[in-house]
Protein backbone atom coordinates (compact mmCIF):
# COMPACT_ATOMS: atom_id res chain seq x y z
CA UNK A 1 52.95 111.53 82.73
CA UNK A 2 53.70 114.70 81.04
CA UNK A 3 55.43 117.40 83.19
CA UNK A 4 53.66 120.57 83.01
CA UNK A 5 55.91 123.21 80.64
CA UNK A 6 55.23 125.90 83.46
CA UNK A 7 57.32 123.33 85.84
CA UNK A 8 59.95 123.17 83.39
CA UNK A 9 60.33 126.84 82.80
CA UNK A 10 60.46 127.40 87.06
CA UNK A 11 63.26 124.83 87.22
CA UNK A 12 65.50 126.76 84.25
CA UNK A 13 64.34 129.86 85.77
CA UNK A 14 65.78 128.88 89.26
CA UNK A 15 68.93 126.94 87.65
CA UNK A 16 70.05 130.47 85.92
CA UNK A 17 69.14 132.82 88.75
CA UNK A 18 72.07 130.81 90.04
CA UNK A 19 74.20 131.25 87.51
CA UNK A 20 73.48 135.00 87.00
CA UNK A 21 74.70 135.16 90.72
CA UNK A 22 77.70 132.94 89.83
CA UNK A 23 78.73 135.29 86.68
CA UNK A 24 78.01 139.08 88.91
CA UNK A 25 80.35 137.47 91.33
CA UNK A 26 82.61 137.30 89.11
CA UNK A 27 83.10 133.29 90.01
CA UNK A 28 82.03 131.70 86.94
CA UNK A 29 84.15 129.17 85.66
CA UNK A 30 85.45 128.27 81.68
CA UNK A 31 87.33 126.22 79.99
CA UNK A 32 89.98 126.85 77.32
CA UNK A 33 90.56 124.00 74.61
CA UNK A 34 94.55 124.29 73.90
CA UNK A 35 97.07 121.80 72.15
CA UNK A 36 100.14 120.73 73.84
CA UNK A 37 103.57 121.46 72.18
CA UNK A 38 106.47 119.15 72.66
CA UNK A 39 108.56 121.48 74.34
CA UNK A 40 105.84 121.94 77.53
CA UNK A 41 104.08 124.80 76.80
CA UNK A 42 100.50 124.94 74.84
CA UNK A 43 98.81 127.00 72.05
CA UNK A 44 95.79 128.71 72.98
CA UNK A 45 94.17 130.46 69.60
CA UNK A 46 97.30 130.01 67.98
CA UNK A 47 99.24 132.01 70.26
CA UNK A 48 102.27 129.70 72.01
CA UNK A 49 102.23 130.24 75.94
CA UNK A 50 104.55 129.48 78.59
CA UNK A 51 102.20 126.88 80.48
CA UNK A 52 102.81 127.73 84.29
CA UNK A 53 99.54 125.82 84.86
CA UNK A 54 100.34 121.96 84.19
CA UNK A 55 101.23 119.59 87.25
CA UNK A 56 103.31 117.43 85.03
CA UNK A 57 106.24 118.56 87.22
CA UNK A 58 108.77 116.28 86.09
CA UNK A 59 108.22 116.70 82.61
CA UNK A 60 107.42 113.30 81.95
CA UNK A 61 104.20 112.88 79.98
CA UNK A 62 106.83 114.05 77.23
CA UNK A 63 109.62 111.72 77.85
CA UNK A 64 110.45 109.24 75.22
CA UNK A 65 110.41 106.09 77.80
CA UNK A 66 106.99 107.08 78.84
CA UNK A 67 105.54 107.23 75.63
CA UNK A 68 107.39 104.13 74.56
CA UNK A 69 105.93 102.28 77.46
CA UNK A 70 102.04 103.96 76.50
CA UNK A 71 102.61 103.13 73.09
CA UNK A 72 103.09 99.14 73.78
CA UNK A 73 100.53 99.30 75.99
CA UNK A 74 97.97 100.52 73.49
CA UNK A 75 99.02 97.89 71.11
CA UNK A 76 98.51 95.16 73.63
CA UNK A 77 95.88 95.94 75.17
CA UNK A 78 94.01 98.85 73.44
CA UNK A 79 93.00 101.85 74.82
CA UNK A 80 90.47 101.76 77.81
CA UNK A 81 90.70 98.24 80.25
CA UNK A 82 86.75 97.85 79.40
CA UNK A 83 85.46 97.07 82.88
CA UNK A 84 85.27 97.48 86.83
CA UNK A 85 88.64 96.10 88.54
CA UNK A 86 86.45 93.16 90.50
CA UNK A 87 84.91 92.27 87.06
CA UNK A 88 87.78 91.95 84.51
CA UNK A 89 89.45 95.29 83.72
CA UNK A 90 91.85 94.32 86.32
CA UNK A 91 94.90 93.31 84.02
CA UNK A 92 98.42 91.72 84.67
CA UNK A 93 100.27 95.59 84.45
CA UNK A 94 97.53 96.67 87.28
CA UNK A 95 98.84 94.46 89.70
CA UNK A 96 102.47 95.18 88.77
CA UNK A 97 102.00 98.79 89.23
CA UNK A 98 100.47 98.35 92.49
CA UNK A 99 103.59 96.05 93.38
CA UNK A 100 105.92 98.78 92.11
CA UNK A 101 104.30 101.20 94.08
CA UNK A 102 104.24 98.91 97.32
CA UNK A 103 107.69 98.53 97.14
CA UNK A 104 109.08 101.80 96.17
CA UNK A 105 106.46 103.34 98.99
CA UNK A 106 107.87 100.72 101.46
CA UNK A 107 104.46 99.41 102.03
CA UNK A 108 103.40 96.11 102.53
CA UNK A 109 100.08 96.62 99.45
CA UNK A 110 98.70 99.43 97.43
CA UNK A 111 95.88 99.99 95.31
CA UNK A 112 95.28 101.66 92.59
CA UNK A 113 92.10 103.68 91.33
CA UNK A 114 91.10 105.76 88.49
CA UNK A 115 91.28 109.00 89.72
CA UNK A 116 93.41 110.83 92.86
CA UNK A 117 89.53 112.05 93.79
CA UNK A 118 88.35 108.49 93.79
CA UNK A 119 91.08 107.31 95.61
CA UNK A 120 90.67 109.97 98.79
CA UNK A 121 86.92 109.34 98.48
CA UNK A 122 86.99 105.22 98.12
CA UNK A 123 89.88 105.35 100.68
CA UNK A 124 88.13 107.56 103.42
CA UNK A 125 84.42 106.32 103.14
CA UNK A 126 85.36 102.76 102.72
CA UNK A 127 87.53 103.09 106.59
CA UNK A 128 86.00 105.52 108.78
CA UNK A 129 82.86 104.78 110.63
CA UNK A 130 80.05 106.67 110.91
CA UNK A 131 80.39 106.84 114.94
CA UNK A 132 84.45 107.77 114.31
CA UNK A 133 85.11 111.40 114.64
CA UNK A 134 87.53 112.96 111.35
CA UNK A 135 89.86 115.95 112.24
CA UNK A 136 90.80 117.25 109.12
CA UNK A 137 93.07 120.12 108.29
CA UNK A 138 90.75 123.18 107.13
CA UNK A 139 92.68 123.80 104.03
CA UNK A 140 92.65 120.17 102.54
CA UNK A 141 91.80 119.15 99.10
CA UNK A 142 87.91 118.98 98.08
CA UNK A 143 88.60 115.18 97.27
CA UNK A 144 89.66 114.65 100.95
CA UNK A 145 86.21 116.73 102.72
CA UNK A 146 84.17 115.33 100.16
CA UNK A 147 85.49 111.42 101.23
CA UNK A 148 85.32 112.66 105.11
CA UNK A 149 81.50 113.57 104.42
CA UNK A 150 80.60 111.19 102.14
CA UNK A 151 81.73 108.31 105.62
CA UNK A 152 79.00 109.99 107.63
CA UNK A 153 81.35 110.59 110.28
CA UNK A 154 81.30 113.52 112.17
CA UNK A 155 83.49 116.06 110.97
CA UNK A 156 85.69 118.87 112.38
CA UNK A 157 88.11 120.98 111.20
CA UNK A 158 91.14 122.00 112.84
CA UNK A 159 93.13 125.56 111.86
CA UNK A 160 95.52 125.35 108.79
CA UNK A 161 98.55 123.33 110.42
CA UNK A 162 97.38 124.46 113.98
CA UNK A 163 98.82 121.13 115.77
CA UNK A 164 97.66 123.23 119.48
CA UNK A 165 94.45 123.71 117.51
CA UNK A 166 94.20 119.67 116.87
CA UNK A 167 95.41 118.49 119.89
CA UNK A 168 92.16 120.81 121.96
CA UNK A 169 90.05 119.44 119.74
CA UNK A 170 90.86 116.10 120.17
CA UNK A 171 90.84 116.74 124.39
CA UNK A 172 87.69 118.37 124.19
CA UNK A 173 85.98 114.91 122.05
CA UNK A 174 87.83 112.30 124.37
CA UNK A 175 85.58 109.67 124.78
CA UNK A 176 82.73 110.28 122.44
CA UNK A 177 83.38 108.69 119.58
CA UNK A 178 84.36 104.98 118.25
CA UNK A 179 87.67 106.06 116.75
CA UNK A 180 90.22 109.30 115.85
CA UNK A 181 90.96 109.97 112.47
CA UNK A 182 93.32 112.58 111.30
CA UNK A 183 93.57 114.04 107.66
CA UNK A 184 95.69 115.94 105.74
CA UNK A 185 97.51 116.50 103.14
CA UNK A 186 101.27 116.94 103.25
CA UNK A 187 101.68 119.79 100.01
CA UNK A 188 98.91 122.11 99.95
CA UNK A 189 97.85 122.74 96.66
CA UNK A 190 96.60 126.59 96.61
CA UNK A 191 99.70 127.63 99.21
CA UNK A 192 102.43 125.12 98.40
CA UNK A 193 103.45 124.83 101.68
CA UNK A 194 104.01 121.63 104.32
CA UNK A 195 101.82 119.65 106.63
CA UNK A 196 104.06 119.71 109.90
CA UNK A 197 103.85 115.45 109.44
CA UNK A 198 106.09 114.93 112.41
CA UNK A 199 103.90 116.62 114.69
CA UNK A 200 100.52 115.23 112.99
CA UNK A 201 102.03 111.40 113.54
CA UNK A 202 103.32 112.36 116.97
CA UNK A 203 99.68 113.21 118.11
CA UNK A 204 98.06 110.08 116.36
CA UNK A 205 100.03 108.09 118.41
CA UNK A 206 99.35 110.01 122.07
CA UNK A 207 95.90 109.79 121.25
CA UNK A 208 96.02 106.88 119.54
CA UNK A 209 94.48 108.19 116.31
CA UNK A 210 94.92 106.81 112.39
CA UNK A 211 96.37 109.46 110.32
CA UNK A 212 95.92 109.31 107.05
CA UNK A 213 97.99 111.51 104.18
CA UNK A 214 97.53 112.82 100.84
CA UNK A 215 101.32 113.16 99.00
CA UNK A 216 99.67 114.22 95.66
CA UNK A 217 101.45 117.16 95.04
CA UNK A 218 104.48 115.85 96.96
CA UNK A 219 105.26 112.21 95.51
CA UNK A 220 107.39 112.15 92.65
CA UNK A 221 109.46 115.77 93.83
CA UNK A 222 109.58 116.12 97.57
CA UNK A 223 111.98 114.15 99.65
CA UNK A 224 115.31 112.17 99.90
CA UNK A 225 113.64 109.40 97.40
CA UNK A 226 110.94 111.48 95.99
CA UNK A 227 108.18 109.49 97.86
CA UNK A 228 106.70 112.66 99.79
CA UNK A 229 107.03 114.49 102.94
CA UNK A 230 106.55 111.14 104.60
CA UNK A 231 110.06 110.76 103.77
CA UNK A 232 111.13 112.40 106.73
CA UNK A 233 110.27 109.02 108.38
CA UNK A 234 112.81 105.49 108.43
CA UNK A 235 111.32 103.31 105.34
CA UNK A 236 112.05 100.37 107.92
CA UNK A 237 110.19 102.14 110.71
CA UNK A 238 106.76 100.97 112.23
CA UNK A 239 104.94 104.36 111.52
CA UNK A 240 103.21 102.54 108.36
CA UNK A 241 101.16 100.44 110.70
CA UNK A 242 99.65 104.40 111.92
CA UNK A 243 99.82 106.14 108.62
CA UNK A 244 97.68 105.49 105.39
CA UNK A 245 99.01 106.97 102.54
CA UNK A 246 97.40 108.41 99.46
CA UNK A 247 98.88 109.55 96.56
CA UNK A 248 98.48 110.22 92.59
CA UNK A 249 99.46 109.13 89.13
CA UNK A 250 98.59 112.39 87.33
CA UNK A 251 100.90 114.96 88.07
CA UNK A 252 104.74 114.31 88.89
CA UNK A 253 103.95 110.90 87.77
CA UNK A 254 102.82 112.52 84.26
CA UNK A 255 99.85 110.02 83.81
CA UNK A 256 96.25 109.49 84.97
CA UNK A 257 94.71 107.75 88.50
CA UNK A 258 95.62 107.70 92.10
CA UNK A 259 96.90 105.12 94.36
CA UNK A 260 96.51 104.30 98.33
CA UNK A 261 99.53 102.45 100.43
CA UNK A 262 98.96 101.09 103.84
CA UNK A 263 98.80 97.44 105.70
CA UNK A 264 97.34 94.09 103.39
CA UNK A 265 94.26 94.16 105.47
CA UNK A 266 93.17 97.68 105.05
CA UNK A 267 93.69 97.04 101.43
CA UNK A 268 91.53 93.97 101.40
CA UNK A 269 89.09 96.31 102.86
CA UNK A 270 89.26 98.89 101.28
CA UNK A 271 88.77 97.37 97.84
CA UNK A 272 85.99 95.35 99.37
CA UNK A 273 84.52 98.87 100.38
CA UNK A 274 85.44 101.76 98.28
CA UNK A 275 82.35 102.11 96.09
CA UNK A 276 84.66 104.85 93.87
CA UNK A 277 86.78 101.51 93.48
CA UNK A 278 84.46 98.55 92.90
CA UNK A 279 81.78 100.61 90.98
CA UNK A 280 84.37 102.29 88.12
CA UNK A 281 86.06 101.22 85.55
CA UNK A 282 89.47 100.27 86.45
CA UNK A 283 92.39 102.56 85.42
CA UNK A 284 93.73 102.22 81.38
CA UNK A 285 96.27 100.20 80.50
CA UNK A 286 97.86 102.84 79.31
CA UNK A 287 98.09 105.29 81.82
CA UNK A 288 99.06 102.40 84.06
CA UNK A 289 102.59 101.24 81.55
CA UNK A 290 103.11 105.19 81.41
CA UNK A 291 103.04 105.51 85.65
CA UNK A 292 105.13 102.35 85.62
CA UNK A 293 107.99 103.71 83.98
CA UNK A 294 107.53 107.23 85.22
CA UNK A 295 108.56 105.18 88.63
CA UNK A 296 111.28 103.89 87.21
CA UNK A 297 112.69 106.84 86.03
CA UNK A 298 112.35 108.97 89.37
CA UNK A 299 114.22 106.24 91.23
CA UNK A 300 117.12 106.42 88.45
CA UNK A 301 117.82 110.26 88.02
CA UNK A 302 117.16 113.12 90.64
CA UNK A 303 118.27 115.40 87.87
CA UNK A 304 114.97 116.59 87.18
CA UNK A 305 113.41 117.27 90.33
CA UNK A 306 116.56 118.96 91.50
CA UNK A 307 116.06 121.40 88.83
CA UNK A 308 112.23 121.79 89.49
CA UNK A 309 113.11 122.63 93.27
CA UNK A 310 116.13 125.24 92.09
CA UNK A 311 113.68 127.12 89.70
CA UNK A 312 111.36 127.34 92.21
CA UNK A 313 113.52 128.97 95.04
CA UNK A 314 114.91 131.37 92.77
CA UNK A 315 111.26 132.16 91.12
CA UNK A 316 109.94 132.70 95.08
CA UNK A 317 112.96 134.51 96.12
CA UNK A 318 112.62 137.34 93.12
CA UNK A 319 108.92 137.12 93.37
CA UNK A 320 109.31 138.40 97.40
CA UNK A 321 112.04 141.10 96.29
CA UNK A 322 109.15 142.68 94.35
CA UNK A 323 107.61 143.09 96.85
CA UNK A 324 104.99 140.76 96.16
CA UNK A 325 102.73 138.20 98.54
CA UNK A 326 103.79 134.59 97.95
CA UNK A 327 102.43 133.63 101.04
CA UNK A 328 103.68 130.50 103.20
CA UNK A 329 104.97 128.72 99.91
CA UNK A 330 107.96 126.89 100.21
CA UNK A 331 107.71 124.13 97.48
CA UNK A 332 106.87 124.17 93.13
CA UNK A 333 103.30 125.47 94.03
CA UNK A 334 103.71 129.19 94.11
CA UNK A 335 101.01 131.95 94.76
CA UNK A 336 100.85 135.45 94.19
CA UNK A 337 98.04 136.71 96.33
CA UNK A 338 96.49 139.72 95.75
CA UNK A 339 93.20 139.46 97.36
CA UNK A 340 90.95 140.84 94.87
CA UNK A 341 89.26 138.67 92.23
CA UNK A 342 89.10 141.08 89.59
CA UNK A 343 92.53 142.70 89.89
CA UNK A 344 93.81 138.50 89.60
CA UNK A 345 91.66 138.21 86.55
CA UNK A 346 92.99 141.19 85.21
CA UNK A 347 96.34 140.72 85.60
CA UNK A 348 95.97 136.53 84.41
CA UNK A 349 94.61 137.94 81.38
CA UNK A 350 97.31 140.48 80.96
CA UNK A 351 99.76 137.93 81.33
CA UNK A 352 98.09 135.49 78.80
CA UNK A 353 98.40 138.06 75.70
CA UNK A 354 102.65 138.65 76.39
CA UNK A 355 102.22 134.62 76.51
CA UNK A 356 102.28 133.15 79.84
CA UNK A 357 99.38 130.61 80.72
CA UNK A 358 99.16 131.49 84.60
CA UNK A 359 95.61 130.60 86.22
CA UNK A 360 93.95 132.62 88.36
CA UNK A 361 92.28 130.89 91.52
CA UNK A 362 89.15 132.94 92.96
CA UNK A 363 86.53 131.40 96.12
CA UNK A 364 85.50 128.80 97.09
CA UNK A 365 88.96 127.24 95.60
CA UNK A 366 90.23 129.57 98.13
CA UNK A 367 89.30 131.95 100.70
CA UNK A 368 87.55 135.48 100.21
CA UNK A 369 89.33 138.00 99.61
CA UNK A 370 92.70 135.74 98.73
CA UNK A 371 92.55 135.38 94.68
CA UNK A 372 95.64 134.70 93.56
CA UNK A 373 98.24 133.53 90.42
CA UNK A 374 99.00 130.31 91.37
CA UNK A 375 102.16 129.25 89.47
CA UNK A 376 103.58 125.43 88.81
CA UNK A 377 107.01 124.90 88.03
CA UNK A 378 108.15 121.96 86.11
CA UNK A 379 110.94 120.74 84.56
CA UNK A 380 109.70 122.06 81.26
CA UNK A 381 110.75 125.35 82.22
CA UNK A 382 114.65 127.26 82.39
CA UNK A 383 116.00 130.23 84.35
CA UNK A 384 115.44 132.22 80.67
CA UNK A 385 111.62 131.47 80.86
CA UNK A 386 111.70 132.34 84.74
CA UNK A 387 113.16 135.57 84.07
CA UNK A 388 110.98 136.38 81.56
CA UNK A 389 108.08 135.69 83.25
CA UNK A 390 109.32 138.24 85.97
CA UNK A 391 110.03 140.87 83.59
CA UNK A 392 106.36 140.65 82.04
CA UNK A 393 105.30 140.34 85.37
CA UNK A 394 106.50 143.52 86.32
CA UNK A 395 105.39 145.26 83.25
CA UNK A 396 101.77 144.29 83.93
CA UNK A 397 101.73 145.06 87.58
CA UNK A 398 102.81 148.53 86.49
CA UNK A 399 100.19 148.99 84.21
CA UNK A 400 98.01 148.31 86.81
């Protein structure tokens, strides 16, 4: 039946009355299609910028054992792995990555998905009931809320790293539901700063509660063996049978996918469950060979995370002596909040024509009124690019 062309108009009408709303909020969102340069930074319109935007914080997606590994991937198996993982894109270097990952994570399985987002989405829905009750911190990653709604479990959200906060909340639903989840991640991606872990597994075990953690911006840089926050905890300890741990391939580990780690049988379940799992195709070969060796590399030579974690001190340390709002950060993920979206854009866009690639983060990515620069370090960058960025910086803010 033919739809009446009045209908159609309405629906376009009503589709950009939204996006005029979008755009005079100043909210709308683009794109900008750049080339990657060797040396880490990108060329945008043939201008070369200092990229303080990537999350390839270890500088590996460049590294010539990561592309050697890619490159005999591609030639055995060819570019995409052509199927679901239950049907047959499941290859030999899938399950060895997962092993890898097992092992160096100190779990007993993992599993690996296509995407960090489909991981925290597969990983959550496919484990929490619809009767279970998810306390979630309020300033987690869209991947993790959306995989907390998308169970059907009631939600509630407890105050950014508020453990008093959590702990009421849990008293005040004792009783009412099947089962206590916790959720959180342990690096914040707009603030860079740390899930207090300790205290999160201390109450899943008073109220005996699952707690389950995202390490994406942490695995590959933070802790003693660059496996996360979660290294604060024994790798021989029992607090693996409490925690579930999530965790990505695409930013330290310079490739593409996530990954979860926890006991064999919530594996088993979980890839029995996890519709972002069983219903996508499974992970390339390539980006799998490239995340195996990235692996290998992190547990051979701290040299470049050591350097990430210097840069970033001394970039948050001159970055507060001018005066400027950085707020809690204490990690590679540095903001610069001013609070007003179109002073941030102003300034971003400053900053891009004296060559720096620094994105500017408005609502609903974060708060109202808490736009912001929000600046990556990697091991791309040196104390000369650091400074410089500070000196243009300054230039623009005094322009202002």
């Amino acid at each position: 039946m033919k739809i009446p062309d009045s209908q159609s108009v309405d629906h376009l009408n009503s589709i950009q009355h939204e996006l005029d709303f979008i755009t005079n909020a100043g909210l709308n969102r683009f794109r900008r299609a750049l080339n990657f340069c060797p040396d880490g930074s990108v060329l945008y319109r043939n201008k070369k910028l200092v990229n303080f935007a990537s999350n390839d914080y270890l500088a590996f997606s460049k590294h010539p054992a990561v592309l050697h590994s890619a490159r005999r991937a591609l030639n055995s198996y060819g570019v995409g792995s052509g199927a679901s993982p239950l049907v047959s894109g499941y290859t030999k270097l899938h399950r060895a990555l997962e092993r890898d990952i097992a092992h160096w994570e100190g779990f007993d399985d993992a599993l690996v998905f296509s995407s960090g987002f489909a991981a925290n989405l597969g990983t959550i829905s496919s484990l929490v009931h619809p009767k279970d009750l998810i306390l979630s911190d309020s300033l987690n990653h869209a991947s993790i809320i959306d995989g907390c709604r998308f169970s059907r479990a009631t939600l509630r959200f407890f105050k950014h790293k508020d453990c008093d906060h959590l702990q009421n909340l849990i008293f005040r639903n004792q009783g009412k539901f099947r089962k206590l989840w916790i959720v959180s991640d342990t690096l914040f991606s707009m603030d860079g700063d740390f899930a207090p872990i300790e205290k999160l597994y201390e109450l899943s075990l008073k109220n005996d509660a699952m707690l389950i953690l995202d390490e994406a911006h942490a695995t590959g840089v933070m802790g003693d063996a660059a496996r996360g926050l979660t290294d604060v905890f024994s790798i021989d300890s029992d607090w693996k049978s409490r925690i579930i741990k999530l965790g990505t391939l695409s930013k330290a580990l310079a490739s593409q996918g996530g990954f979860v780690c926890a006991n064999k049988k919530i594996i088993k379940l979980i890839k029995n469950k996890a519709r972002s799992y069983i219903f996508s195709t499974a992970l390339s070969p390539v980006c799998v060979a490239a995340a195996r060796t990235a692996i290998k590399l992190i547990n051979k030579d701290d040299t470049r995370r050591d350097l990430v974690i210097s840069l970033s001190n001394y970039l948050r340390k001159n970055l507060v002596e001018m005066g400027l709002d950085i707020g809690p950060s204490e990690s590679h993920i540095i903001p610069v909040i001013f609070g007003n979206t179109e002073k941030t854009m102003r300034i971003a866009k400053h900053l891009l024509e004296l060559g720096f690639l620094v994105p500017p983060i408005r609502p609903p990515s974060v708060p109202v009124n808490s736009s912001r620069l929000r600046i990556s370090v990697t091991a791309f960058h040196t104390y000369d690019l650091i400074n410089d960025f500070l000196l243009k910086l300054k230039v623009v803010l005094c322009q202002l």
